[in-house]
N, C-alpha and C. Protein backbone atom coordinates (compact mmCIF):
# COMPACT_ATOMS: atom_id res chain seq x y z
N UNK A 1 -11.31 54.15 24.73
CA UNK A 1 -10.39 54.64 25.73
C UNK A 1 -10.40 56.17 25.74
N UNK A 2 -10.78 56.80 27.01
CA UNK A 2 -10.53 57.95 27.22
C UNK A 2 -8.70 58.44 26.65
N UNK A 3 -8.72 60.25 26.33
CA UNK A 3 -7.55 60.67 25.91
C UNK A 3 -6.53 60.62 27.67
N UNK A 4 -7.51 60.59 28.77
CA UNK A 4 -6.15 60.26 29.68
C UNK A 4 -5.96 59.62 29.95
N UNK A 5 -6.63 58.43 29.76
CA UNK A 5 -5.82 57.06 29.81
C UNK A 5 -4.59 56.77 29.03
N UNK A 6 -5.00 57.11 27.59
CA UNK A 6 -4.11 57.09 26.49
C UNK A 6 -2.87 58.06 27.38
N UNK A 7 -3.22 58.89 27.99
CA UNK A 7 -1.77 59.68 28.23
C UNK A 7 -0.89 58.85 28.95
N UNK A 8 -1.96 58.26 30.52
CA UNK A 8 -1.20 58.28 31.49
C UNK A 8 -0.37 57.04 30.96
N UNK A 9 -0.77 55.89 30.16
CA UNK A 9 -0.37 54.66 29.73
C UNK A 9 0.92 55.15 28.65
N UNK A 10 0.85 56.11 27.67
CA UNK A 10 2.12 56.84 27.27
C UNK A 10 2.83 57.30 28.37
N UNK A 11 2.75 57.92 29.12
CA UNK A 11 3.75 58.10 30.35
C UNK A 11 4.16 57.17 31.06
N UNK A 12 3.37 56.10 31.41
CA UNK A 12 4.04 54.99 32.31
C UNK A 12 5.52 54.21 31.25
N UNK A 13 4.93 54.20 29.96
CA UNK A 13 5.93 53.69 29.42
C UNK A 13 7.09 54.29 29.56
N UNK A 14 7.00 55.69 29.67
CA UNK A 14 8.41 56.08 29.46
C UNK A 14 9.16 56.02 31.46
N UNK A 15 8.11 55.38 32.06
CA UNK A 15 9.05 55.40 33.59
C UNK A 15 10.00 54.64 33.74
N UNK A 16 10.82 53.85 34.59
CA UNK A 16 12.10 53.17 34.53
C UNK A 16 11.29 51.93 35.45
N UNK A 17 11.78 50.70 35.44
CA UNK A 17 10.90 50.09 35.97
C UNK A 17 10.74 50.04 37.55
N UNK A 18 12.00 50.63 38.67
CA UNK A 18 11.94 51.30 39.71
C UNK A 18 10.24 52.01 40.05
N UNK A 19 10.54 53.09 38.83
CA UNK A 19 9.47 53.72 39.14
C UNK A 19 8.22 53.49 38.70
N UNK A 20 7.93 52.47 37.99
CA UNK A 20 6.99 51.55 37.54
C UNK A 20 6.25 50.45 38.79
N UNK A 21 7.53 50.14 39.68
CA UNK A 21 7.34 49.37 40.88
C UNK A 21 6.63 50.42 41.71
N UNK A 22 7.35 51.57 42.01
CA UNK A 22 6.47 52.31 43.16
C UNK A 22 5.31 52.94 42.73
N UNK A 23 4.94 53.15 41.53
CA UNK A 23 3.39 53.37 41.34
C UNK A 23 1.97 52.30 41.28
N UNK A 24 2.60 50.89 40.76
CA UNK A 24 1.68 50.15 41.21
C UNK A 24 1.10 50.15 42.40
N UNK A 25 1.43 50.29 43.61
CA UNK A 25 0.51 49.75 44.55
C UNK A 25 0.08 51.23 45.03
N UNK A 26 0.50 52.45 44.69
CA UNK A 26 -0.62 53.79 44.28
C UNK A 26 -1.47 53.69 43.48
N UNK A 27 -1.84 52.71 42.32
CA UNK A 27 -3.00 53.11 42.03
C UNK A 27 -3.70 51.50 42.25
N UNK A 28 -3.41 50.51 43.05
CA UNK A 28 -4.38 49.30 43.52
C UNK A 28 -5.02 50.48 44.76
N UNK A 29 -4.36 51.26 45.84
CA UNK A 29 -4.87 51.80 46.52
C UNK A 29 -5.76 52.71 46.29
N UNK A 30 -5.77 53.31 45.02
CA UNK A 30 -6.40 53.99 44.59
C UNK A 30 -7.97 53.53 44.55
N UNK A 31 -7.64 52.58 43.94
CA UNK A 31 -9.12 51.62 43.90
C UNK A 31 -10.15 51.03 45.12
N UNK A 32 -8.96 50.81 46.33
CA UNK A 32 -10.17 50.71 47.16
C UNK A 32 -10.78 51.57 47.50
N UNK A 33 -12.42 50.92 48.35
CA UNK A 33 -13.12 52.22 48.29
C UNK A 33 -13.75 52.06 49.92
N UNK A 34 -14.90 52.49 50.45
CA UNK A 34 -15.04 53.02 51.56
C UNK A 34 -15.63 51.25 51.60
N UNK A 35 -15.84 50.88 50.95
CA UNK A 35 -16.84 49.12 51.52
C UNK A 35 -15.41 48.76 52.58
N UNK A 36 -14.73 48.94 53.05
CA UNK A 36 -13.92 47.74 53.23
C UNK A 36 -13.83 48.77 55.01
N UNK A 37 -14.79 49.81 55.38
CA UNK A 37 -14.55 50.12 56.48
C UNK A 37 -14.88 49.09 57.66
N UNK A 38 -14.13 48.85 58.76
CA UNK A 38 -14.70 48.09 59.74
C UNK A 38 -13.76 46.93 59.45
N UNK A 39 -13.35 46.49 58.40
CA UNK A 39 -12.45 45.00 58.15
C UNK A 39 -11.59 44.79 59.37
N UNK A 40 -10.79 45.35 59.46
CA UNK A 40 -9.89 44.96 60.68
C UNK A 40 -10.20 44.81 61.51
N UNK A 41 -11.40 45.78 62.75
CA UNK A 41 -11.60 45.55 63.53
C UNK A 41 -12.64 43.98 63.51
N UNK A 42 -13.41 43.65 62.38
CA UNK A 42 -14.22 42.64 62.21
C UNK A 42 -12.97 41.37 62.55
N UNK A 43 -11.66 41.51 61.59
CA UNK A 43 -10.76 40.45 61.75
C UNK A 43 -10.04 40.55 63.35
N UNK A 44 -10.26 41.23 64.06
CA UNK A 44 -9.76 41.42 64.88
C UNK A 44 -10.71 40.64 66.12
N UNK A 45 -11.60 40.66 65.51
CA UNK A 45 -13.31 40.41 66.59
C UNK A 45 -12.58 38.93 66.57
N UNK A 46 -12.80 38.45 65.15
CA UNK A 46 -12.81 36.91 65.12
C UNK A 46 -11.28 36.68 65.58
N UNK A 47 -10.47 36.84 65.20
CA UNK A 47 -8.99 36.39 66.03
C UNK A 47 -8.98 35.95 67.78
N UNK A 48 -10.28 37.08 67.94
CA UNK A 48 -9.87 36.95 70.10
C UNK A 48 -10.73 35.88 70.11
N UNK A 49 -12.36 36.13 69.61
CA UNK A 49 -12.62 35.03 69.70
C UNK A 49 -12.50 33.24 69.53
N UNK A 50 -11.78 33.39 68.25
CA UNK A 50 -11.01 32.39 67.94
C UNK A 50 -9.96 31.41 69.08
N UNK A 51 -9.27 32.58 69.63
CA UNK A 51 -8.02 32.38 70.45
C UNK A 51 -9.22 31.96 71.71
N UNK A 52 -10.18 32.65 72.14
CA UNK A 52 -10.75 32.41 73.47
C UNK A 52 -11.34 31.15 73.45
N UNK A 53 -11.63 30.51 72.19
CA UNK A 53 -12.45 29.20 72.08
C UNK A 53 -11.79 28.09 72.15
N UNK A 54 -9.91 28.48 71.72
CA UNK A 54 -8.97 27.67 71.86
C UNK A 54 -8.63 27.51 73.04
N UNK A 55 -8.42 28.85 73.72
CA UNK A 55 -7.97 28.93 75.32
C UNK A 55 -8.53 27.86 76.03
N UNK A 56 -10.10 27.90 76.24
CA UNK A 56 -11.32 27.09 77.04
C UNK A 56 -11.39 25.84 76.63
N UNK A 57 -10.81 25.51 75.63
CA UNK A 57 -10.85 23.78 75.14
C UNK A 57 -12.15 23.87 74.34
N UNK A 58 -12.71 25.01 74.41
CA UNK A 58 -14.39 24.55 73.72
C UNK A 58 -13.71 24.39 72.21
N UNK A 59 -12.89 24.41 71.62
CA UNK A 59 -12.25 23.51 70.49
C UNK A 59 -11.33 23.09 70.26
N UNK A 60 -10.56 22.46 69.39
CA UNK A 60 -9.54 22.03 69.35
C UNK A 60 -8.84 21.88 68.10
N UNK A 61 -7.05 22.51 68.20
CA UNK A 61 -6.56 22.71 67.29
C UNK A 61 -5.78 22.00 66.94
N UNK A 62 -5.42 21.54 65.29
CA UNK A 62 -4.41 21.09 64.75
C UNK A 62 -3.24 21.26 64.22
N UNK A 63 -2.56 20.35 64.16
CA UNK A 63 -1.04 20.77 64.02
C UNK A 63 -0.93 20.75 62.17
N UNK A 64 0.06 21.76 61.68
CA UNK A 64 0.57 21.76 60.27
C UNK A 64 0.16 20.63 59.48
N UNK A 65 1.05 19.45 60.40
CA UNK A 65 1.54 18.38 59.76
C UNK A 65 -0.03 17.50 59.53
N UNK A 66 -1.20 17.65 60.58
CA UNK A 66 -2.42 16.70 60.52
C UNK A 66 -3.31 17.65 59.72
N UNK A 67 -2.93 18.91 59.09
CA UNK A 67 -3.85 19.71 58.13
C UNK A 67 -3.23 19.21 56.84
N UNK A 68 -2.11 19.50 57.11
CA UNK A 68 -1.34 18.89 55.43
C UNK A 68 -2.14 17.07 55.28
N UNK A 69 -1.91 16.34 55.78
CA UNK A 69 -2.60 15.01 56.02
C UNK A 69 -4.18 14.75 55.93
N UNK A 70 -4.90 15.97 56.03
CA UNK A 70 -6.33 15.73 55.86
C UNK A 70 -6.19 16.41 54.62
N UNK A 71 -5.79 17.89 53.87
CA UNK A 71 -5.84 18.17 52.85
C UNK A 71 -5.56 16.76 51.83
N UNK A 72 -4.51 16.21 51.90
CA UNK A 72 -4.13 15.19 50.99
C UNK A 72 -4.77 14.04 50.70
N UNK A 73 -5.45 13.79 51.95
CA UNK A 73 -6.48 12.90 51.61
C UNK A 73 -7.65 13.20 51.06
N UNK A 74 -8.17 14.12 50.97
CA UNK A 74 -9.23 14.61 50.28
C UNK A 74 -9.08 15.36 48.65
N UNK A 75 -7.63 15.05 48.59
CA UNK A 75 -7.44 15.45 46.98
C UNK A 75 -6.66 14.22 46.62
N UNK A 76 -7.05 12.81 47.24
CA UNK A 76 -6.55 11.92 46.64
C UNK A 76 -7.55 11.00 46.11
């Protein structure tokens, strides 16, 4: 272990857990990195298309209750 790790991990201890809460998701963000450019608009691509395939009947969707019902049968 590097000496600033050792620090910053001595310092977190002494935060309150408030402030323990608001630094976690500063340093998950920290971690992402440039791979993830384009994601949204990619999820965004597939959503219209999705919706447009539903619109046209060219597929067809199920309800909660007949997904819960095929899941269960296939883990029974």
């Amino acid at each position: 272990m590097s000496t600033a790790f050792k620090q910053v991990i001595e310092s977190i201890r002494a935060l309150t857990a408030d402030e323990k809460a608001l630094l976690a998701p500063c340093l998950i963000a920290s971690l992402e990195s440039g791979q993830d450019v384009g994601v949204d608009e990619a999820w965004a691509e597939l959503a219209e298309k999705r919706y447009l395939e539903l619109e046209s009947g060219m597929v067809n969707g199920l309800s909660w209750e007949e997904i819960k019902k095929e899941v269960k049968s296939r883990n029974a």
